[in-house]
PDB file of N, CA and C in Angstrom:
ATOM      1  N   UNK A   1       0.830  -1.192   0.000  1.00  0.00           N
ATOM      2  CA  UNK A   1       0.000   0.000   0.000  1.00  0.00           C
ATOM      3  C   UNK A   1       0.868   1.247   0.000  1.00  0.00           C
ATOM      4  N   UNK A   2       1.805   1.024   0.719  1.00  0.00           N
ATOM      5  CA  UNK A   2       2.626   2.507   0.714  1.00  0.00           C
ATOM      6  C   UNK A   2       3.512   2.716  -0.420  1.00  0.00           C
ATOM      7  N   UNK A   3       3.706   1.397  -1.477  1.00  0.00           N
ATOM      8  CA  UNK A   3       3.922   2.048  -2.765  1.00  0.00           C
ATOM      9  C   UNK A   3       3.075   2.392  -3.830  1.00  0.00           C
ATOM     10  N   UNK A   4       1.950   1.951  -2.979  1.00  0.00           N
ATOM     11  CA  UNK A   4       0.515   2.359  -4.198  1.00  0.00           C
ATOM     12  C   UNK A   4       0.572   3.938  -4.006  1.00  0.00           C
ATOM     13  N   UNK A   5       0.414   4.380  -2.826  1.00  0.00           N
ATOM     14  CA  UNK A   5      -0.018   5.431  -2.880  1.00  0.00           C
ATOM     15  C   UNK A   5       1.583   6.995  -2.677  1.00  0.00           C
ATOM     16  N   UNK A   6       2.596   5.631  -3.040  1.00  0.00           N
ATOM     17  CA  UNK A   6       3.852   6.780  -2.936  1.00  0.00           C
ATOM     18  C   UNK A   6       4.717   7.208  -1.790  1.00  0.00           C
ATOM     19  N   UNK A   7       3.919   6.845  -0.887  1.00  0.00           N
ATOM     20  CA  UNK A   7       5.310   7.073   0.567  1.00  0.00           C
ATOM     21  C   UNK A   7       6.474   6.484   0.601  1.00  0.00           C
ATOM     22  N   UNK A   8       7.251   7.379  -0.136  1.00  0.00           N
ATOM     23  CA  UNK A   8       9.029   6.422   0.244  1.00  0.00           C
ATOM     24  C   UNK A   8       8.911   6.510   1.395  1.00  0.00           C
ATOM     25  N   UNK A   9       9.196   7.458   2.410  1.00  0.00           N
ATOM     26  CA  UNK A   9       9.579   6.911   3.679  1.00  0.00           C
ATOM     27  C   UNK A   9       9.017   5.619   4.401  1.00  0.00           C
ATOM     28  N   UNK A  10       7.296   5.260   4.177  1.00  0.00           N
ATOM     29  CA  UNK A  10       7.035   4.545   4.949  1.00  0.00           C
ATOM     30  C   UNK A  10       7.686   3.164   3.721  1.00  0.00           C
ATOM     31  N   UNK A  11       7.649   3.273   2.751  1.00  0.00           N
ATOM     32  CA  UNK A  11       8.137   1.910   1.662  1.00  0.00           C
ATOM     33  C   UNK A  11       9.328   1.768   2.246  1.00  0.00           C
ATOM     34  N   UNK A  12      10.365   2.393   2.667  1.00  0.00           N
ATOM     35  CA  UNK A  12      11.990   2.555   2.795  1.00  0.00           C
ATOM     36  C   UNK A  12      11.663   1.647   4.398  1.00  0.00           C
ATOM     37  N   UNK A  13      10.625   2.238   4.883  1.00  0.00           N
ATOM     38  CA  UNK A  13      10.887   1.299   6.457  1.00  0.00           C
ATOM     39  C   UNK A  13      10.270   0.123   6.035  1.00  0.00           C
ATOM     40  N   UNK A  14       9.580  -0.142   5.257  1.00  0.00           N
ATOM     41  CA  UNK A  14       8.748  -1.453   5.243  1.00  0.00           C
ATOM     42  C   UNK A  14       9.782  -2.441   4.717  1.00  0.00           C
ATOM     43  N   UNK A  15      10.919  -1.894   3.568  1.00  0.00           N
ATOM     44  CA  UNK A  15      12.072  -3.002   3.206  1.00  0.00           C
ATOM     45  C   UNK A  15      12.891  -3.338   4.428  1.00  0.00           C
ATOM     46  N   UNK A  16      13.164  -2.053   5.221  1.00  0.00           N
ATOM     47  CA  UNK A  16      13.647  -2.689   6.401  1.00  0.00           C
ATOM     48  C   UNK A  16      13.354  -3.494   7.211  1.00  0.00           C
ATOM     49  N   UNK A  17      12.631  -3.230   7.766  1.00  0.00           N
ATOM     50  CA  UNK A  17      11.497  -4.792   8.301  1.00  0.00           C
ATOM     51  C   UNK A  17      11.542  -5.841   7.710  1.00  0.00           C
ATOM     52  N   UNK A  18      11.475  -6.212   6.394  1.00  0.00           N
ATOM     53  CA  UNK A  18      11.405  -6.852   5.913  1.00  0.00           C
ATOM     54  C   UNK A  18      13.040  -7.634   5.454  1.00  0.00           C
ATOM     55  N   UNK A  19      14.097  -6.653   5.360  1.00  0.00           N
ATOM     56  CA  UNK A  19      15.686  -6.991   5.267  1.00  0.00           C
ATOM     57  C   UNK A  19      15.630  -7.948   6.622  1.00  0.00           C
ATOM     58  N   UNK A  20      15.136  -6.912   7.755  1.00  0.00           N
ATOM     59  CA  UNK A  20      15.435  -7.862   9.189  1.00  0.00           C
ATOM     60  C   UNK A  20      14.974  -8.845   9.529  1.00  0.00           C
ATOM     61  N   UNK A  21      13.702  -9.010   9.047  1.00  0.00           N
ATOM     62  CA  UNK A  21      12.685 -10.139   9.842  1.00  0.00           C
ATOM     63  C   UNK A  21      12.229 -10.917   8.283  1.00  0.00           C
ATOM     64  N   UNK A  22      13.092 -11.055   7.834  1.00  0.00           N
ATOM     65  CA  UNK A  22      12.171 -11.940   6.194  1.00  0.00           C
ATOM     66  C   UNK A  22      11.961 -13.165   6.386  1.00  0.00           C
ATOM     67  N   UNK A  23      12.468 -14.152   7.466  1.00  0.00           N
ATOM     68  CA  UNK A  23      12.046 -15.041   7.459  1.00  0.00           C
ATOM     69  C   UNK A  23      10.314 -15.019   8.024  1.00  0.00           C
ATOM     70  N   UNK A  24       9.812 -14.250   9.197  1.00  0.00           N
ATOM     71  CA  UNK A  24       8.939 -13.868   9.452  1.00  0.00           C
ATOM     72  C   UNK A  24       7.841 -13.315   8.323  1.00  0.00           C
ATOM     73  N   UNK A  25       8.431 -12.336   7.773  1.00  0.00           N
ATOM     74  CA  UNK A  25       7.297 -11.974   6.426  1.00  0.00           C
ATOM     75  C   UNK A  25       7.047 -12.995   5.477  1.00  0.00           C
ATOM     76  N   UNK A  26       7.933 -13.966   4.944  1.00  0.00           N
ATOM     77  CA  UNK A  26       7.836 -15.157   3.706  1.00  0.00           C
ATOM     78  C   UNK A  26       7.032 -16.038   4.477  1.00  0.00           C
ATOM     79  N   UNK A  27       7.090 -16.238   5.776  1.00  0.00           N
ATOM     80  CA  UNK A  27       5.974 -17.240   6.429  1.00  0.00           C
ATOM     81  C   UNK A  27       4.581 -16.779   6.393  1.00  0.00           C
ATOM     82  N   UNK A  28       4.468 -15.096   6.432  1.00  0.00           N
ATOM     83  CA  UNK A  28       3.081 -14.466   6.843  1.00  0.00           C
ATOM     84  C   UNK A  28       2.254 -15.255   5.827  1.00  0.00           C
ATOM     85  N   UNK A  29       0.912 -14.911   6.266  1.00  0.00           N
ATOM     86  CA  UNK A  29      -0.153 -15.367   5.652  1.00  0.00           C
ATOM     87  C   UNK A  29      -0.461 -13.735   4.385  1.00  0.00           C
ATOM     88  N   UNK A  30      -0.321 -13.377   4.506  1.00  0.00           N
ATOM     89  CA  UNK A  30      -0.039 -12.049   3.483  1.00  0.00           C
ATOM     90  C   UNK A  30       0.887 -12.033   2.590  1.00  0.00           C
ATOM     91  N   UNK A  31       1.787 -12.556   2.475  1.00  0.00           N
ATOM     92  CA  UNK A  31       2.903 -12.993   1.541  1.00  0.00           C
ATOM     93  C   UNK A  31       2.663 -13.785   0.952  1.00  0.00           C
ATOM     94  N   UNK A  32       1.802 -14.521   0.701  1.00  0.00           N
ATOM     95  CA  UNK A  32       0.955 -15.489  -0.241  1.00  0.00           C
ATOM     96  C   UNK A  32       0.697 -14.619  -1.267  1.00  0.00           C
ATOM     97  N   UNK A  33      -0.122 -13.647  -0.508  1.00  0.00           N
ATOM     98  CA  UNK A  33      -1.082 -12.484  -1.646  1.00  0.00           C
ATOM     99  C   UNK A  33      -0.578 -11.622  -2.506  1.00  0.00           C
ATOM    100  N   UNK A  34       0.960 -11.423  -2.101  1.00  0.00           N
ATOM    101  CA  UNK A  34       1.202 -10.200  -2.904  1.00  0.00           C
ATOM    102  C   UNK A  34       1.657 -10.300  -4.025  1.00  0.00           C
ATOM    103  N   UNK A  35       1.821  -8.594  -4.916  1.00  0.00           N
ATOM    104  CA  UNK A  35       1.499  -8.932  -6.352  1.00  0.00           C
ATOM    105  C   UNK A  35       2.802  -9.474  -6.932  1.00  0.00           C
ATOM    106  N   UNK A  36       2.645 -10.272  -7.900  1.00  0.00           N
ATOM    107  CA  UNK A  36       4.305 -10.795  -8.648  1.00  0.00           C
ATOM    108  C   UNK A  36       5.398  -9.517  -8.724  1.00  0.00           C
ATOM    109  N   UNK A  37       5.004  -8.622  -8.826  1.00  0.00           N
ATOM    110  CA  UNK A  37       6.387  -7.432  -9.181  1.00  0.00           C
ATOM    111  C   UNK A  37       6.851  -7.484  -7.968  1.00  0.00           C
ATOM    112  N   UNK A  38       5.711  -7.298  -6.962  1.00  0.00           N
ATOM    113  CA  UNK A  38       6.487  -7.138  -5.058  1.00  0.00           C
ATOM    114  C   UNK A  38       7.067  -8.379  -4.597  1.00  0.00           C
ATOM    115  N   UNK A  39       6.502  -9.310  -5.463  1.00  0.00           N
ATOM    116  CA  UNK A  39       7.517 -10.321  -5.028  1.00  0.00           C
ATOM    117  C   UNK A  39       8.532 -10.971  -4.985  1.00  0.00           C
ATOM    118  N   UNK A  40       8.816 -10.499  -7.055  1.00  0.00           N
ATOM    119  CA  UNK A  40      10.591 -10.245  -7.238  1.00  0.00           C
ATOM    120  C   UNK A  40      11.117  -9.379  -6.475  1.00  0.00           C
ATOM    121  N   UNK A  41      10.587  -8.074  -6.472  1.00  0.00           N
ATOM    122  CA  UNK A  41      11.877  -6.806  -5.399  1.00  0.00           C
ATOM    123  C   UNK A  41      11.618  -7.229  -4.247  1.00  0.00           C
ATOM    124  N   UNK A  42      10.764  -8.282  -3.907  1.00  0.00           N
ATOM    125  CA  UNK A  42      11.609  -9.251  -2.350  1.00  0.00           C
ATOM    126  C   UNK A  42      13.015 -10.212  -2.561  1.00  0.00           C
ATOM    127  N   UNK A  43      12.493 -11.016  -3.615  1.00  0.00           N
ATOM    128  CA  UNK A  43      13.715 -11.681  -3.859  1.00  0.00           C
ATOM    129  C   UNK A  43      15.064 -11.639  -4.480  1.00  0.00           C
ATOM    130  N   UNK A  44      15.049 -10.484  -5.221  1.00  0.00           N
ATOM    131  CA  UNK A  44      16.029  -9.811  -5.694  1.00  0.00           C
ATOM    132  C   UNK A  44      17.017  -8.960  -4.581  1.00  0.00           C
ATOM    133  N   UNK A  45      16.576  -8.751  -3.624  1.00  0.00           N
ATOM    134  CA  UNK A  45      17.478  -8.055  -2.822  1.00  0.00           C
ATOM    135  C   UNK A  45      18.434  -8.879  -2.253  1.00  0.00           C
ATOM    136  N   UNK A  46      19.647  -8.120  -1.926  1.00  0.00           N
ATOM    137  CA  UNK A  46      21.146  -8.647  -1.436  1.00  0.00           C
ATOM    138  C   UNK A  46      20.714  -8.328   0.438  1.00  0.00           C
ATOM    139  N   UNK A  47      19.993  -7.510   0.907  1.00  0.00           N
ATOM    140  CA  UNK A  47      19.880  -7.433   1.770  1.00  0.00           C
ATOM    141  C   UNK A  47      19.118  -8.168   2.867  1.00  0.00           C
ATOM    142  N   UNK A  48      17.996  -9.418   2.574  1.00  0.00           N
ATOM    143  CA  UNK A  48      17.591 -10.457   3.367  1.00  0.00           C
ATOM    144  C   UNK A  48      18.091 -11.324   4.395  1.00  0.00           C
ATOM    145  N   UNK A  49      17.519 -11.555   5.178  1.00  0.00           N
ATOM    146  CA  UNK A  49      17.990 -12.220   6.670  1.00  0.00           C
ATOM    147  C   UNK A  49      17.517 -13.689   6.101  1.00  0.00           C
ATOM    148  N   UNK A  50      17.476 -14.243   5.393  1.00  0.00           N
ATOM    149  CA  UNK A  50      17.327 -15.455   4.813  1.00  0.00           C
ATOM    150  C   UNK A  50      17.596 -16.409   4.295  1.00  0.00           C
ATOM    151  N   UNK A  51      18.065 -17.681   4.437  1.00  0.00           N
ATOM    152  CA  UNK A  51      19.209 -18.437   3.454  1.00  0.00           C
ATOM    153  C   UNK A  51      18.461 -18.871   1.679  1.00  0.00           C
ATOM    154  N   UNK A  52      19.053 -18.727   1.001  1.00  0.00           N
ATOM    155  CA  UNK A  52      18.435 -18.580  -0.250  1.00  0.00           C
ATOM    156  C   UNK A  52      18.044 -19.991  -0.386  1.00  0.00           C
ATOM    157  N   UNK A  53      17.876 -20.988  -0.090  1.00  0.00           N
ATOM    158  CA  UNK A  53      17.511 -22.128   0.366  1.00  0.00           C
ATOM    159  C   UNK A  53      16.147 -22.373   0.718  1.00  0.00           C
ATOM    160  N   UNK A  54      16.250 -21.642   1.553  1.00  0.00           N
ATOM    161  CA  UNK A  54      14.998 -21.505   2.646  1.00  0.00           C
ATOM    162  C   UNK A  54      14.023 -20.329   2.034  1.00  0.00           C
ATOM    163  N   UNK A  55      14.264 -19.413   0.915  1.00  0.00           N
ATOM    164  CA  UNK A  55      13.359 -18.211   0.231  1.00  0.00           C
ATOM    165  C   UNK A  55      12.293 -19.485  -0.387  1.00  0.00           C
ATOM    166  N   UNK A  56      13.063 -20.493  -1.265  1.00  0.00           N
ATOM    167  CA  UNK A  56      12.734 -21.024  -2.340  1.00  0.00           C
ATOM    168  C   UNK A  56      12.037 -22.553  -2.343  1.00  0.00           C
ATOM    169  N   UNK A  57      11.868 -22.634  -0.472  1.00  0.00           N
ATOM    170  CA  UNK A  57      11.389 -24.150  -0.686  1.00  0.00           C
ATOM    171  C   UNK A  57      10.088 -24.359  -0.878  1.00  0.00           C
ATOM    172  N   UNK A  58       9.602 -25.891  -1.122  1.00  0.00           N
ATOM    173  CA  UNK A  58       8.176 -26.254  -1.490  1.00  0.00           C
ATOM    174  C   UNK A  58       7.402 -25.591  -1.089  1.00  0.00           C
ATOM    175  N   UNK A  59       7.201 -25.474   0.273  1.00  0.00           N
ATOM    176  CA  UNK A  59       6.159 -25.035   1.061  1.00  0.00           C
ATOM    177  C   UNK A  59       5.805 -23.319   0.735  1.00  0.00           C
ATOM    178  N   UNK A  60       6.874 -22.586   0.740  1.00  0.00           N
ATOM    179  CA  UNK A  60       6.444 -20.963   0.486  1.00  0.00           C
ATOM    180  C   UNK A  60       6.239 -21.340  -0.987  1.00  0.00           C
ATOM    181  N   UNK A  61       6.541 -22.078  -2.057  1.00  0.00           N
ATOM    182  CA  UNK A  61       5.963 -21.926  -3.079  1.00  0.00           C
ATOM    183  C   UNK A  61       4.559 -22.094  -3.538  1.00  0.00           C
ATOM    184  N   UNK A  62       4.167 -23.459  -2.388  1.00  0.00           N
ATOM    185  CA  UNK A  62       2.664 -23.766  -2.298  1.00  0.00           C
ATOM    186  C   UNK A  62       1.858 -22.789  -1.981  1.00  0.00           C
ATOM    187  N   UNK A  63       2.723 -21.872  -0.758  1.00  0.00           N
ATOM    188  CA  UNK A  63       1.831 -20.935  -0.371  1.00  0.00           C
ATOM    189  C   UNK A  63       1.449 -19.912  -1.491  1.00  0.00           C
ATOM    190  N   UNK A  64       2.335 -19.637  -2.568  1.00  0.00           N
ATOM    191  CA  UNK A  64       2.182 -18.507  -3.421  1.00  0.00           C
ATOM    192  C   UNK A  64       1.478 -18.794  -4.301  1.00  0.00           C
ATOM    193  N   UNK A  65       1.467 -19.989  -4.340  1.00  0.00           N
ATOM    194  CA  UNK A  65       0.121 -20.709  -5.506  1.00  0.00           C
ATOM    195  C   UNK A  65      -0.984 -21.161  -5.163  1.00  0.00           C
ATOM    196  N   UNK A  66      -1.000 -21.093  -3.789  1.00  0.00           N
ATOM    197  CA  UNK A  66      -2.233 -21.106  -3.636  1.00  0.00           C
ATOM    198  C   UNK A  66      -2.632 -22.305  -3.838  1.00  0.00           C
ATOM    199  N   UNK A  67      -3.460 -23.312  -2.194  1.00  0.00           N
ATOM    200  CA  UNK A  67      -4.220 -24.702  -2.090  1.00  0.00           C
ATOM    201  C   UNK A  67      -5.417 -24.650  -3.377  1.00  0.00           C
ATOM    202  N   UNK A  68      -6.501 -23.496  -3.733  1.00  0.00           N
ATOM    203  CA  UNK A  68      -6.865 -24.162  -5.620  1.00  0.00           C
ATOM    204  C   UNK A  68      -5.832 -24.165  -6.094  1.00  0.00           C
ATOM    205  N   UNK A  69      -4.613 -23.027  -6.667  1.00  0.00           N
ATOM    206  CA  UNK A  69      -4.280 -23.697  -7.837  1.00  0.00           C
ATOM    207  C   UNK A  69      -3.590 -24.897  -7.972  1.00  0.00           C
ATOM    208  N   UNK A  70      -2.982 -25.080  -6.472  1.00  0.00           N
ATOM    209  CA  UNK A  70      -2.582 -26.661  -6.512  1.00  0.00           C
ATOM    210  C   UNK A  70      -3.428 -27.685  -6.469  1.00  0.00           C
ATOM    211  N   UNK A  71      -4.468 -27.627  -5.860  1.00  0.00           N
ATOM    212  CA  UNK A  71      -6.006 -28.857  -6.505  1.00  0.00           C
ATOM    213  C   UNK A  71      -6.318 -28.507  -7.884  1.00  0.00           C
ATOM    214  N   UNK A  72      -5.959 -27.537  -8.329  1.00  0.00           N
ATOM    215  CA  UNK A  72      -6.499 -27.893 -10.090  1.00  0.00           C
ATOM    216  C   UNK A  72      -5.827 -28.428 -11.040  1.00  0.00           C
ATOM    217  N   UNK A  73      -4.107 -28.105 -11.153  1.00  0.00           N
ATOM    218  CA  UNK A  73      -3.627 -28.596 -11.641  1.00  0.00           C
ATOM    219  C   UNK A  73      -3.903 -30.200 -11.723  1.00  0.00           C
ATOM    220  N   UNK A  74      -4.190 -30.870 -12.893  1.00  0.00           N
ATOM    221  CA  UNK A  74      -4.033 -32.099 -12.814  1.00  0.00           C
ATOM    222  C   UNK A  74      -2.910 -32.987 -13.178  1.00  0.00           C
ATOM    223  N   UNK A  75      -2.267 -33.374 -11.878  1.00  0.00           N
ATOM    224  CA  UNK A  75      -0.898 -34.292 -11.837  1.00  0.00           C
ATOM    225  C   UNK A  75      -1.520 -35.354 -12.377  1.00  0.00           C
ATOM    226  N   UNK A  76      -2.308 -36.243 -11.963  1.00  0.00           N
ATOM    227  CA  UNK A  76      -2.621 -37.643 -12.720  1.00  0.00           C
ATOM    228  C   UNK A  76      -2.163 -37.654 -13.894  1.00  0.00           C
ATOM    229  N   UNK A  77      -2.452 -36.526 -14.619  1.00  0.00           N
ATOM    230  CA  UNK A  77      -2.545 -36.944 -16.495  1.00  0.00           C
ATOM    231  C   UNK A  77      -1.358 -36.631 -16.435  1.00  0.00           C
ATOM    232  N   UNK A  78      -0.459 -36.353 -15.774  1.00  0.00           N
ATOM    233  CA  UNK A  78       1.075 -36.600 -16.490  1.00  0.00           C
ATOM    234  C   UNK A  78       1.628 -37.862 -16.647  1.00  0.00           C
ATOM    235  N   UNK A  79       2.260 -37.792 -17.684  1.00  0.00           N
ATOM    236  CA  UNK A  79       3.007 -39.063 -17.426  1.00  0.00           C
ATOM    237  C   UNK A  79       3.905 -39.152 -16.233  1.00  0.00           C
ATOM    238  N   UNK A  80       4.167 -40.679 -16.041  1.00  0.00           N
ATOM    239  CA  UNK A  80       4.919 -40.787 -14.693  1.00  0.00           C
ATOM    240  C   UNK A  80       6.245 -40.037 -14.344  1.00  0.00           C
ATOM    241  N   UNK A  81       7.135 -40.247 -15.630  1.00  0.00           N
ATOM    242  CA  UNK A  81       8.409 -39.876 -16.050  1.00  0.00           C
ATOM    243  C   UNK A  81       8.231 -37.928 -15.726  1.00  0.00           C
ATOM    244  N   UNK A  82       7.541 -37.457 -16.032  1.00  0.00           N
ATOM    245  CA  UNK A  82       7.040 -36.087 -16.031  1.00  0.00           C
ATOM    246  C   UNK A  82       7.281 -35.681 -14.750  1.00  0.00           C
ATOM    247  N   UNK A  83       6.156 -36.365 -14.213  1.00  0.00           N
ATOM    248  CA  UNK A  83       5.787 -35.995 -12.743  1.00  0.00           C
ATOM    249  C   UNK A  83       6.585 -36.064 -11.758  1.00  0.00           C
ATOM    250  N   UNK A  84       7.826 -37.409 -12.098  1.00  0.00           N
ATOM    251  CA  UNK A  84       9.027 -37.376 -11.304  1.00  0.00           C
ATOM    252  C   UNK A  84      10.289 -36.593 -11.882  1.00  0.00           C
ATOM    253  N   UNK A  85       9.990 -36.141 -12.735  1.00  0.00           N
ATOM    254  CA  UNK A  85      11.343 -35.287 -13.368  1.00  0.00           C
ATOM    255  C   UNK A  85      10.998 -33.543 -13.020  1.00  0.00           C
ATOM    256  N   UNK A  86       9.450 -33.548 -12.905  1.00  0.00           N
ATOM    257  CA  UNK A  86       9.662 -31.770 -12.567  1.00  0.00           C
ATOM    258  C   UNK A  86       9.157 -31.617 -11.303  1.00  0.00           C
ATOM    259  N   UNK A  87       7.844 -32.044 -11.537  1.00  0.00           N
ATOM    260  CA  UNK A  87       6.839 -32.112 -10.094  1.00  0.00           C
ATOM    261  C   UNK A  87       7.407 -32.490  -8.651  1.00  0.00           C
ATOM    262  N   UNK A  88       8.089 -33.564  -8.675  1.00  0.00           N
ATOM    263  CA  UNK A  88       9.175 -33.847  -7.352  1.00  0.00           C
ATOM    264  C   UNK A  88       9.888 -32.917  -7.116  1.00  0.00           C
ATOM    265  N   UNK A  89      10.605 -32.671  -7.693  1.00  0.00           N
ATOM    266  CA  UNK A  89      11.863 -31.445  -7.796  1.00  0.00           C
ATOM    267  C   UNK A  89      11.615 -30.528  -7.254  1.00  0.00           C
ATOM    268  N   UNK A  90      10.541 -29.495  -7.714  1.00  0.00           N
ATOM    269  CA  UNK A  90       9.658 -28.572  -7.244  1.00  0.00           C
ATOM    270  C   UNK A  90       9.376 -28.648  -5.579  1.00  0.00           C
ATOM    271  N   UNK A  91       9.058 -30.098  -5.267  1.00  0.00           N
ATOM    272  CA  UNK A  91       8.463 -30.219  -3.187  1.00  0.00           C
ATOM    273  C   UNK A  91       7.886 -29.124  -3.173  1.00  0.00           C
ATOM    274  N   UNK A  92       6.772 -29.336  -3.961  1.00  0.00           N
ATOM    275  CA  UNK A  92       5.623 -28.278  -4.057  1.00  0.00           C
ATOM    276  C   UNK A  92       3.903 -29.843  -3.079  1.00  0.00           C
ATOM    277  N   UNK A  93       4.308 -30.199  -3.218  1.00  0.00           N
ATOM    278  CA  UNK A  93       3.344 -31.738  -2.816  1.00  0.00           C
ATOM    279  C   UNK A  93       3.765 -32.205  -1.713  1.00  0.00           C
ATOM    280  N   UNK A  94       2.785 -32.572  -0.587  1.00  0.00           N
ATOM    281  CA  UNK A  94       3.166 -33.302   0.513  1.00  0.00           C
ATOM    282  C   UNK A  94       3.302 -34.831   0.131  1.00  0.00           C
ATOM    283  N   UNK A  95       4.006 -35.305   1.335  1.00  0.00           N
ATOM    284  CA  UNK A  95       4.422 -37.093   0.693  1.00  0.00           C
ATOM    285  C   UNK A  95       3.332 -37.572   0.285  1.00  0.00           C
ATOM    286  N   UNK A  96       2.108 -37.246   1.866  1.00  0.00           N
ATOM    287  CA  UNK A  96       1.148 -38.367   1.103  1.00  0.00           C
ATOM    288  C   UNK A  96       0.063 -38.043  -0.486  1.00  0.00           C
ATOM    289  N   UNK A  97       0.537 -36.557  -0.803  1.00  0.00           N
ATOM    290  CA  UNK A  97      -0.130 -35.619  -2.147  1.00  0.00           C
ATOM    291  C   UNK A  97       0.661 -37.106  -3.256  1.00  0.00           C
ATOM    292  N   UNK A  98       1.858 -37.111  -3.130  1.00  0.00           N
ATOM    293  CA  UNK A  98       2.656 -37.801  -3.760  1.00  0.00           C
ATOM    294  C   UNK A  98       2.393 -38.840  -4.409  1.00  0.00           C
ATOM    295  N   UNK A  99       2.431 -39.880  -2.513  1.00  0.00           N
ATOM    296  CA  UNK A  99       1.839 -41.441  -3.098  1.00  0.00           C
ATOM    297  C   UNK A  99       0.824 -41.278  -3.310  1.00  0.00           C
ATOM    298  N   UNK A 100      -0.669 -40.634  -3.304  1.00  0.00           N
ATOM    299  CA  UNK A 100      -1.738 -40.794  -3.783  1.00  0.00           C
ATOM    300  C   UNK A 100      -1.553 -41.099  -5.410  1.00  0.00           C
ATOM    301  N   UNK A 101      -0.639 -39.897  -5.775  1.00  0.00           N
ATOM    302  CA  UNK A 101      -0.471 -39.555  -7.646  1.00  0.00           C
ATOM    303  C   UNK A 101       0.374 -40.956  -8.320  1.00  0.00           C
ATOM    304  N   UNK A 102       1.126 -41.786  -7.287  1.00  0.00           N
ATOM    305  CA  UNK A 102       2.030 -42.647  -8.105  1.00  0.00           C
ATOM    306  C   UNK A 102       1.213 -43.790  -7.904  1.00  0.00           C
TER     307      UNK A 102
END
């Protein structure tokens, strides 16, 4: 909001907060929501309290996609070879999401 409506100062404190405590904000339930541009100039910064490891695993990705769009996608119709060559990789799926699909 405070770059919608233009406040550097309050935007300039909100990266800070966010430099300090990012593991805290990438967990929020609001960090799901936000828009793709705000979510590269999160991850693009050199300044995060975060191991780049830990920005990028399954779980904050699930969160950014969101429980529909992960029930819509349909894994079944992939082929098997598919599903274990990208879909695994990803640990976007809980185990038992997994064995249900194999």
């Amino acid at each position: 909001m405070a770059e919608k409506y233009e406040e550097k100062n309050l935007v300039d404190r909100c990266w800070k907060v966010i430099d300090k405590q990012t593991e805290a904000a990438v967990k929020s339930d609001a960090f799901a929501t936000i828009e793709s541009s705000l979510l590269e100039a999160v991850v693009v910064r050199d300044t995060l309290t975060i191991k780049e490891v830990d920005l990028v695993n399954g779980k904050l990705k699930r969160r950014i996609l969101g429980e529909e769009t992960i029930k819509a996608i349909r894994f079944p119709v992939m082929k098997q070879e598919e599903f274990a060559a990208v879909v695994l990789d990803k640990s976007i799926l809980t185990e038992d999401e997994i064995v249900t699909f194999f």
